[in-house]
N, C-alpha and C. Protein backbone atom coordinates (compact mmCIF):
# COMPACT_ATOMS: atom_id res chain seq x y z
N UNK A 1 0.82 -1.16 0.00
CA UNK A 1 0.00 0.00 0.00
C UNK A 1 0.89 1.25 0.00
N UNK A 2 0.07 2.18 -0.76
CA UNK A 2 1.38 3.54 -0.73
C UNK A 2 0.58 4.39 -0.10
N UNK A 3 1.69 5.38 0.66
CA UNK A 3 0.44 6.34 1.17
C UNK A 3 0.95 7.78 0.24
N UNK A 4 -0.50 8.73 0.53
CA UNK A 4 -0.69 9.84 -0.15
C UNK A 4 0.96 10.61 -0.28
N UNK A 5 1.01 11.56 -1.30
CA UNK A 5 2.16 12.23 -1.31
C UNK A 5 1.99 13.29 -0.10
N UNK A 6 3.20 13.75 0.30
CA UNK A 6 3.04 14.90 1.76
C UNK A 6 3.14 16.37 0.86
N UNK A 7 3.17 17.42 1.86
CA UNK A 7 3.17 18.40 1.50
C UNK A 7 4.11 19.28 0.56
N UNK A 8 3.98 19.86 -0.38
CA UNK A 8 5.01 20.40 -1.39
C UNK A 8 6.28 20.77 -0.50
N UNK A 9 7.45 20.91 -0.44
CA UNK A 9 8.13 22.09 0.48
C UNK A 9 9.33 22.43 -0.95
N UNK A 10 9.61 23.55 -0.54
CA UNK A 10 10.27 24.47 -1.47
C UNK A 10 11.45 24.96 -0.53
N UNK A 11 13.06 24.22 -1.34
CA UNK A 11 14.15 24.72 -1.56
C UNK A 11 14.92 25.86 -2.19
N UNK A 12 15.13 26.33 -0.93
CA UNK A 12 16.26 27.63 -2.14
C UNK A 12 17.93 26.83 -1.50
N UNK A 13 18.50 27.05 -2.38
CA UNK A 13 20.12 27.18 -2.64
C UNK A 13 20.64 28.58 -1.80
N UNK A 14 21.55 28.49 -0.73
CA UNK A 14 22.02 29.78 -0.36
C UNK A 14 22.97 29.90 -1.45
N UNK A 15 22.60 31.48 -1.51
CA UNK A 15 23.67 31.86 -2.21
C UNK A 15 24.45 33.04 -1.56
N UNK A 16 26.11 33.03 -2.22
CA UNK A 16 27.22 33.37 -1.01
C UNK A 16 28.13 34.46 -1.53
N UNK A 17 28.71 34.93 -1.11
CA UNK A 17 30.01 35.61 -1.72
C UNK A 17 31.18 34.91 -2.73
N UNK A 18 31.37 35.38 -3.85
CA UNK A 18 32.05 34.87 -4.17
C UNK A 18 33.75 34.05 -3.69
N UNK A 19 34.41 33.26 -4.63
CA UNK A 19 35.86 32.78 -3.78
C UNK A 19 36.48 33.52 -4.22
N UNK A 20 37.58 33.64 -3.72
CA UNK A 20 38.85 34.63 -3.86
C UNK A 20 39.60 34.55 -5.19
N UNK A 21 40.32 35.48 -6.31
CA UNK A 21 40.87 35.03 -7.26
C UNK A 21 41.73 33.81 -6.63
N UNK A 22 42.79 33.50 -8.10
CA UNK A 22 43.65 32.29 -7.77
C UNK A 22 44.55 32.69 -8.55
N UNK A 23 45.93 32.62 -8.33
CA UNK A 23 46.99 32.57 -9.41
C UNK A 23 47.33 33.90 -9.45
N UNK A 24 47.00 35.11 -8.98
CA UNK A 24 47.36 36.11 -9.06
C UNK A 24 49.26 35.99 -9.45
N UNK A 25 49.41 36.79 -10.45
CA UNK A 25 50.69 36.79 -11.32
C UNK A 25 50.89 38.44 -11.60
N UNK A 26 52.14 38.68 -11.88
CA UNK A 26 52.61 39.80 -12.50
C UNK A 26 53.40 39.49 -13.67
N UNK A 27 52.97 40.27 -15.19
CA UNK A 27 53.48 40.03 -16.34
C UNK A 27 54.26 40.65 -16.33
N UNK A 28 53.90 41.88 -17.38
CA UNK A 28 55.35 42.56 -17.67
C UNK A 28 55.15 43.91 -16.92
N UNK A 29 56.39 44.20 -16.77
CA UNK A 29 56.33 45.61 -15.97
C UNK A 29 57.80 46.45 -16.41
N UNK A 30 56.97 47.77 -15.95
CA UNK A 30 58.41 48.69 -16.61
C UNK A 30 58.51 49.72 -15.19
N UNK A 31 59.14 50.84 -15.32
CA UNK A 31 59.50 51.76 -14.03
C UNK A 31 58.48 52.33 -13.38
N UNK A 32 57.28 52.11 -14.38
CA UNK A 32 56.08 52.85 -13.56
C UNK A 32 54.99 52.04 -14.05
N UNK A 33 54.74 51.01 -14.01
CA UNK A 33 53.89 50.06 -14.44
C UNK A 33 54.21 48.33 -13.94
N UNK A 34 52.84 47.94 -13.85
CA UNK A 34 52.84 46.45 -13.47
C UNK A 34 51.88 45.84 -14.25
N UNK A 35 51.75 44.61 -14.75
CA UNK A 35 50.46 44.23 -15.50
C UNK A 35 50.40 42.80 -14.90
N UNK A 36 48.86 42.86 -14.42
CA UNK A 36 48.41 41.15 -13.10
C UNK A 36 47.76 40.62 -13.84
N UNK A 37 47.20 39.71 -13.97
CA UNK A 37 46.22 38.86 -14.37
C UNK A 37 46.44 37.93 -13.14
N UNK A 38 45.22 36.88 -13.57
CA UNK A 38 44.70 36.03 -12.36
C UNK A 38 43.60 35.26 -12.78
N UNK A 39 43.21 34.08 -12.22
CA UNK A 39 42.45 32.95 -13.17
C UNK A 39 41.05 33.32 -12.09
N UNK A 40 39.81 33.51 -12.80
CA UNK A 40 38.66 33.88 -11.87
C UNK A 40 37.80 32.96 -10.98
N UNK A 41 37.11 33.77 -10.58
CA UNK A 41 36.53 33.35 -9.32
C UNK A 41 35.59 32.96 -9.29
N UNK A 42 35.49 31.63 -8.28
CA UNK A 42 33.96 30.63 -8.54
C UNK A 42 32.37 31.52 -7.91
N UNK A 43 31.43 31.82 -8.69
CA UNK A 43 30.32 32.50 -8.17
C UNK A 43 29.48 32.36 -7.13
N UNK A 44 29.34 31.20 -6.67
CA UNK A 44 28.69 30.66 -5.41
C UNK A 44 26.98 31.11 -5.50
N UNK A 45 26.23 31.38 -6.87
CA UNK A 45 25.26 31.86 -7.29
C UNK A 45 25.35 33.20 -7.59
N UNK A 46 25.65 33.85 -7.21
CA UNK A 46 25.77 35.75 -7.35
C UNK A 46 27.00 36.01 -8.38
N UNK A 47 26.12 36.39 -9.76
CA UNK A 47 27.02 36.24 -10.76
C UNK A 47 27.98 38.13 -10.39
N UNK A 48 29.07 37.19 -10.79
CA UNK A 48 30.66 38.28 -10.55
C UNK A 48 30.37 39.57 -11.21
N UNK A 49 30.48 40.69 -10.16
CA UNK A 49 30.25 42.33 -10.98
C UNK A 49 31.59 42.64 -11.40
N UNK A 50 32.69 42.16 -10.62
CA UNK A 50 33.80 42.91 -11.40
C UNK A 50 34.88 42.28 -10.07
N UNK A 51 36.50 42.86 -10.29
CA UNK A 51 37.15 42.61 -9.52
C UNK A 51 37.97 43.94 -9.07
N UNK A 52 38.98 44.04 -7.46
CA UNK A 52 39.22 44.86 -6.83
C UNK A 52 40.85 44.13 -6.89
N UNK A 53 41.98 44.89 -6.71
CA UNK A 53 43.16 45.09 -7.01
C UNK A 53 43.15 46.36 -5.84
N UNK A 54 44.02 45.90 -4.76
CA UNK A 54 44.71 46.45 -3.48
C UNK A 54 45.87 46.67 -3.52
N UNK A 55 46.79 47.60 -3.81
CA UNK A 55 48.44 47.91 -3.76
C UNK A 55 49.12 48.85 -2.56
N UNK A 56 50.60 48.45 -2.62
CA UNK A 56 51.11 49.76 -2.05
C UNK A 56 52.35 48.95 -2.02
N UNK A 57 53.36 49.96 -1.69
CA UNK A 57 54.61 49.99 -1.47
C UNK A 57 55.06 49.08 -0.24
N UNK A 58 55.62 47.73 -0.28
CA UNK A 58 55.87 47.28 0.78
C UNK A 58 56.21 47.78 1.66
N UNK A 59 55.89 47.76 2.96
CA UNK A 59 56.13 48.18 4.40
C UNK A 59 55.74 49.27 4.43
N UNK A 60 54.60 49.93 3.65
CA UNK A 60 53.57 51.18 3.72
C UNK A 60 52.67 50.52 4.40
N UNK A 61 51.63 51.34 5.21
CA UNK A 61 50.96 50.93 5.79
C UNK A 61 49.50 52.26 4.89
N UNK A 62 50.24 53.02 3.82
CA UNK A 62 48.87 53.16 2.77
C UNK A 62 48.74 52.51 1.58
N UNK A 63 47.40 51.81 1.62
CA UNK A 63 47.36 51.31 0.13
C UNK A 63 45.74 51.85 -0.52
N UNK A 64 46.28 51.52 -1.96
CA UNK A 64 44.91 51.62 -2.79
C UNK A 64 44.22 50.59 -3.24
N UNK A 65 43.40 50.74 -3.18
CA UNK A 65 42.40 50.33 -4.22
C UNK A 65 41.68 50.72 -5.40
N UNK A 66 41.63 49.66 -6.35
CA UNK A 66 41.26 49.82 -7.68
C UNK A 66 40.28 48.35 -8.28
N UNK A 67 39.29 49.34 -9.07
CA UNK A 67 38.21 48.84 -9.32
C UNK A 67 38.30 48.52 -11.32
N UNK A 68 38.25 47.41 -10.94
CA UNK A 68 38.97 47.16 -12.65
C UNK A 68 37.66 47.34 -13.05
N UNK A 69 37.56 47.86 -14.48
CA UNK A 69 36.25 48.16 -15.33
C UNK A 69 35.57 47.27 -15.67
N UNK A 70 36.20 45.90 -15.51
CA UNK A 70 35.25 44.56 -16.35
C UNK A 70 35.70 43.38 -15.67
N UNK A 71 35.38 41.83 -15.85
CA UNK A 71 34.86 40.63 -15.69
C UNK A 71 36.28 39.98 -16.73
N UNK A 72 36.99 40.78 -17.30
CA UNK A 72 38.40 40.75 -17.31
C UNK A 72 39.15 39.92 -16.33
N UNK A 73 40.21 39.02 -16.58
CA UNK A 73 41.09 38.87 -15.20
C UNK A 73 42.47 39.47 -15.41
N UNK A 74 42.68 40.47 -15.97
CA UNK A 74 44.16 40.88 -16.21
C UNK A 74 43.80 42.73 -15.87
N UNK A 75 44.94 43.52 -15.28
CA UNK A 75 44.74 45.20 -15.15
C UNK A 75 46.11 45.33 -15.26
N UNK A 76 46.49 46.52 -15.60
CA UNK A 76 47.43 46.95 -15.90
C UNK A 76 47.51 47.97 -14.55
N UNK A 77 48.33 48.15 -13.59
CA UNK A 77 48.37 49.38 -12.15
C UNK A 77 49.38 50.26 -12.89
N UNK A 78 49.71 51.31 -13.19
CA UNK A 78 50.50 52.59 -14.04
C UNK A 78 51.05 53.96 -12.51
N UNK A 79 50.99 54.62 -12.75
CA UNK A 79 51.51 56.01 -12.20
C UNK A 79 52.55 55.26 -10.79
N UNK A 80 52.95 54.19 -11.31
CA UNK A 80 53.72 53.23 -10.14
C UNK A 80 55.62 54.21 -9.75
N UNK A 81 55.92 54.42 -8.77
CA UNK A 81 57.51 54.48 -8.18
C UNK A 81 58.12 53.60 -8.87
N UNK A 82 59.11 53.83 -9.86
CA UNK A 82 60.39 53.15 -10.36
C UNK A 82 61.37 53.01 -9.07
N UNK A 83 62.35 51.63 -9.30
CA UNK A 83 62.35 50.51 -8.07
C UNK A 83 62.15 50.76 -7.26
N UNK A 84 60.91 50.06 -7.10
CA UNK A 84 60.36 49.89 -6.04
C UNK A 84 59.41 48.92 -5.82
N UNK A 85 59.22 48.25 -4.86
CA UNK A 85 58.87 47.07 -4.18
C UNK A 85 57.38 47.18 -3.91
N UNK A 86 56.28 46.39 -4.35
CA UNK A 86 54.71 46.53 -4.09
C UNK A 86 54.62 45.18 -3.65
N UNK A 87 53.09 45.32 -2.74
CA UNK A 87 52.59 44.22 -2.37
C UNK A 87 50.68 44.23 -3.19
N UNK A 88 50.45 42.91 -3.91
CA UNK A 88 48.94 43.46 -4.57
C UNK A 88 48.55 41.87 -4.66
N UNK A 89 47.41 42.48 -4.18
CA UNK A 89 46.32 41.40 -3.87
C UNK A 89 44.85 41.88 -4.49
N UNK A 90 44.25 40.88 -4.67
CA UNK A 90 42.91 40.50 -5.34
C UNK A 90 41.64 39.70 -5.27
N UNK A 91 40.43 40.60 -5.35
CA UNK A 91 39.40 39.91 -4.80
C UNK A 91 37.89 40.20 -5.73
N UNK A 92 37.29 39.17 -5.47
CA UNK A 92 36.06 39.49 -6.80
C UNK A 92 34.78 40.52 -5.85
N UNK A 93 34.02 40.67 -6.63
CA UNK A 93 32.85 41.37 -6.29
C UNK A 93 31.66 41.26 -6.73
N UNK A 94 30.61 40.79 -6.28
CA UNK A 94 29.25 40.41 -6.86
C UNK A 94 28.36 41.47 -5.95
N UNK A 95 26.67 41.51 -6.16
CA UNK A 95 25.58 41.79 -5.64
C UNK A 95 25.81 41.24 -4.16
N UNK A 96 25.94 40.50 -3.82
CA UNK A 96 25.94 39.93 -2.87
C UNK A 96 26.78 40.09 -1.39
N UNK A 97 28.18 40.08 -2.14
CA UNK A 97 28.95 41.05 -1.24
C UNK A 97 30.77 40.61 -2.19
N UNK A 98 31.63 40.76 -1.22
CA UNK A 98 33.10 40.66 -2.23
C UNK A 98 33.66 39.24 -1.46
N UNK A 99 34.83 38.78 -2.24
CA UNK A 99 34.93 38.03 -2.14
C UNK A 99 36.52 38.15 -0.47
N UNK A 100 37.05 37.17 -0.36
CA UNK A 100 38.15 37.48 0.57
C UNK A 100 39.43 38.22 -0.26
N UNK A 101 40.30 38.62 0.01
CA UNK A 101 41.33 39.17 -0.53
C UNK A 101 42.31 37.81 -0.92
N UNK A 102 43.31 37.49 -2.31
CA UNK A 102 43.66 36.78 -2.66
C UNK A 102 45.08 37.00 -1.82
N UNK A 103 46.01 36.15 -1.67
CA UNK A 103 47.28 35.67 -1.27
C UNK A 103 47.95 37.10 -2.05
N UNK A 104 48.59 37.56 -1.40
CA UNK A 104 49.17 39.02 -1.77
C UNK A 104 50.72 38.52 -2.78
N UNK A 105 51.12 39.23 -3.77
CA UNK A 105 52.71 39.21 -4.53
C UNK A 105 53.10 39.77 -4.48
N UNK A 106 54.17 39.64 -4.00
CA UNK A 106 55.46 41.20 -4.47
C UNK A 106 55.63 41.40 -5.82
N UNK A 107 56.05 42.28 -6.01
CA UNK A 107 57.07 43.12 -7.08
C UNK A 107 57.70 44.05 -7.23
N UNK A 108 59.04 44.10 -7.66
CA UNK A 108 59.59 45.11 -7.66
C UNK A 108 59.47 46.03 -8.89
N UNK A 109 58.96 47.35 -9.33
CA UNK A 109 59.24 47.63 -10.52
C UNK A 109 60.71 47.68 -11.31
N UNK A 110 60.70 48.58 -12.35
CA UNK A 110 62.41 48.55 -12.99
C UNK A 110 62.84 49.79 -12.34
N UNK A 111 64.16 50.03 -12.38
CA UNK A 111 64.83 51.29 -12.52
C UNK A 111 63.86 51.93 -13.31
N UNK A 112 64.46 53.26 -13.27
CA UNK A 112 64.01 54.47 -14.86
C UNK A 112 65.27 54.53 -15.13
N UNK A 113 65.35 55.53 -16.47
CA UNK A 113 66.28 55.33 -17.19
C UNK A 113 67.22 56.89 -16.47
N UNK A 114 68.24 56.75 -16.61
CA UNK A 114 68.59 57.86 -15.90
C UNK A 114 68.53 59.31 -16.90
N UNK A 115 68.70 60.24 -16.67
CA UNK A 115 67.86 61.56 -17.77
C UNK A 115 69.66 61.81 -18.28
N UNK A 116 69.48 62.44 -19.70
CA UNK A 116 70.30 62.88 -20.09
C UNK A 116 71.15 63.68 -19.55
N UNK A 117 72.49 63.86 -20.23
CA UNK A 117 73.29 64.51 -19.10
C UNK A 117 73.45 66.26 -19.59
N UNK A 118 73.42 67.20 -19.03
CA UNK A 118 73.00 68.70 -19.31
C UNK A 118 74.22 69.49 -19.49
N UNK A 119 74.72 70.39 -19.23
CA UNK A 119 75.54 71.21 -19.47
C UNK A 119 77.00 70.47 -18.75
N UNK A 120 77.29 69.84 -20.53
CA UNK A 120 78.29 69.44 -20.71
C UNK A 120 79.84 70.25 -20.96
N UNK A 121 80.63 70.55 -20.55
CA UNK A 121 81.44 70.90 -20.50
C UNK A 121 83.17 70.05 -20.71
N UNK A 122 83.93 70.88 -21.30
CA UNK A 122 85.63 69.94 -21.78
C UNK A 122 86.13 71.17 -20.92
N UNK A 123 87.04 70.46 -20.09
CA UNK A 123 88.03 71.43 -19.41
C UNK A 123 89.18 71.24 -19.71
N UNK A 124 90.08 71.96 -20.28
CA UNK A 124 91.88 71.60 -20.57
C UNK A 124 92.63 71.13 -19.17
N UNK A 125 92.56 69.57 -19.15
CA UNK A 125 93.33 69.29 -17.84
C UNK A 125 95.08 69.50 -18.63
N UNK A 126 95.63 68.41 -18.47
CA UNK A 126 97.09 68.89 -18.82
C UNK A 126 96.98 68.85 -20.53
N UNK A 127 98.18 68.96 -21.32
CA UNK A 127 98.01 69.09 -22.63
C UNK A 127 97.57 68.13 -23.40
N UNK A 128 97.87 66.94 -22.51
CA UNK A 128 97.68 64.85 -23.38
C UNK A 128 96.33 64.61 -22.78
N UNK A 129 95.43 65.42 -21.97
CA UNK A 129 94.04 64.85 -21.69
C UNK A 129 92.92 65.80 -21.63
N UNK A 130 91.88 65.87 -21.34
CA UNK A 130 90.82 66.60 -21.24
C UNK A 130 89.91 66.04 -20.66
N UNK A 131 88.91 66.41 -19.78
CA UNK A 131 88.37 65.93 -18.47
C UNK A 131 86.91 67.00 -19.68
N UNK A 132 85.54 65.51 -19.30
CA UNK A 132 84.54 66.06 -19.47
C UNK A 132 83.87 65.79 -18.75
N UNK A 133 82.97 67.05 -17.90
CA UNK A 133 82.44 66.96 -17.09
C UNK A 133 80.90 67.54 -17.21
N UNK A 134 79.78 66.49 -16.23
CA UNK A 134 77.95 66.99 -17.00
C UNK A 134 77.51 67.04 -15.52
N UNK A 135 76.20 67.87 -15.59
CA UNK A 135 75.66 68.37 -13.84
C UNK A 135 74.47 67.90 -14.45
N UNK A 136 73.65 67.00 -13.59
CA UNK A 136 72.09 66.41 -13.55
C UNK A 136 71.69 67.47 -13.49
N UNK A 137 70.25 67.28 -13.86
CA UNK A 137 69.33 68.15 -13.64
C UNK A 137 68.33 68.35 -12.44
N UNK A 138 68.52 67.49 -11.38
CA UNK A 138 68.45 67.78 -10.11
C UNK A 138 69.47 68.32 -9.41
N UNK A 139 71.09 68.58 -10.23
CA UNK A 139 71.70 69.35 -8.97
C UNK A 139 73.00 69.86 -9.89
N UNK A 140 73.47 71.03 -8.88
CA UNK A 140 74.34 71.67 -9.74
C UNK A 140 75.53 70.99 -9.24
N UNK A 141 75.58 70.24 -9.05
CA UNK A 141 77.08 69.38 -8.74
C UNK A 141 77.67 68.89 -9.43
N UNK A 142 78.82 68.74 -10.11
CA UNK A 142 79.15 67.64 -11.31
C UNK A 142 79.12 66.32 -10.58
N UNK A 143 78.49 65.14 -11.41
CA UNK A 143 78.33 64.59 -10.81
C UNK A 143 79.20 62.61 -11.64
N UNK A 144 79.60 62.98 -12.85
CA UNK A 144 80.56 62.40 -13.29
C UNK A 144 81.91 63.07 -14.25
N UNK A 145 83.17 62.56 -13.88
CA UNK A 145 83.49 63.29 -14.76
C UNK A 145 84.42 62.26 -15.12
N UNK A 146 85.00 62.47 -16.90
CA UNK A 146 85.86 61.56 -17.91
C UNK A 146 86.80 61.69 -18.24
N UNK A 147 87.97 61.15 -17.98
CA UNK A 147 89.06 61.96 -18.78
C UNK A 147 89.98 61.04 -19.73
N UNK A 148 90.14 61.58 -20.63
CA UNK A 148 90.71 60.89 -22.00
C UNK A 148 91.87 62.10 -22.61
């Protein structure tokens, strides 16, 4: 004998914050630039609005944040300190709320290139040589000088 079916009941699925990126990487970078990518983040139902990119200068205790424009996993961070050392981490963002902050990377940017050299000058050292000497443009000091 079977008995009657019971009462309907109705399931919802919680739905959660998204997971944290993964793989966060740094490509190429120059004296004032870094470029991240990172493999994305599982939705947990609350489809992904976008992702957040946290920086700063190691052993700063200010950092930024940046709100990448798209569902992208790669940003390019720019107006960056030539060498110099960052810490950047990454996290998604849905309706729902954001995700945890990803495992943070260093990087160091490059040097810059050093600026041309300015008021160059040949001074007559003895008769068999000549000393040339150039002052940066941050200071009136000579600050190398050549002699041949």
């Amino acid at each position: 004998m079977v008995s009657p079916f019971s009462e309907v009941c109705t399931c919802h699925t919680a739905v959660g914050c998204p997971a944290s990126p993964t793989c966060l990487e740094v490509g190429n970078k120059t004296a004032n630039s870094m470029h991240l990518r990172w493999q994305p983040s599982k939705e947990f139902g609350s489809p992904l609005t976008g992702y957040q990119l946290e920086y700063g200068i190691s052993g700063s205790k200010q950092c930024v944040v940046v709100t990448c424009d798209s569902l992208v996993c790669s940003h390019t961070l720019k107006a960056l300190s030539p060498w110099s050392s960052y810490g950047v981490r990454a996290r998604a963002t849905s309706a729902v709320g954001n995700s945890e902050w990803s495992s943070p990377v260093q990087c160091t940017t490059l040097p810059s290139h050093p600026s041309s050299p300015s008021s160059l000058s040949v001074v007559r050292w003895p008769i068999t040589s000549h000393t040339l000497q150039h002052t940066t443009h941050h200071s009136h000091h000579t600050t190398c000088l050549y002699r041949f």
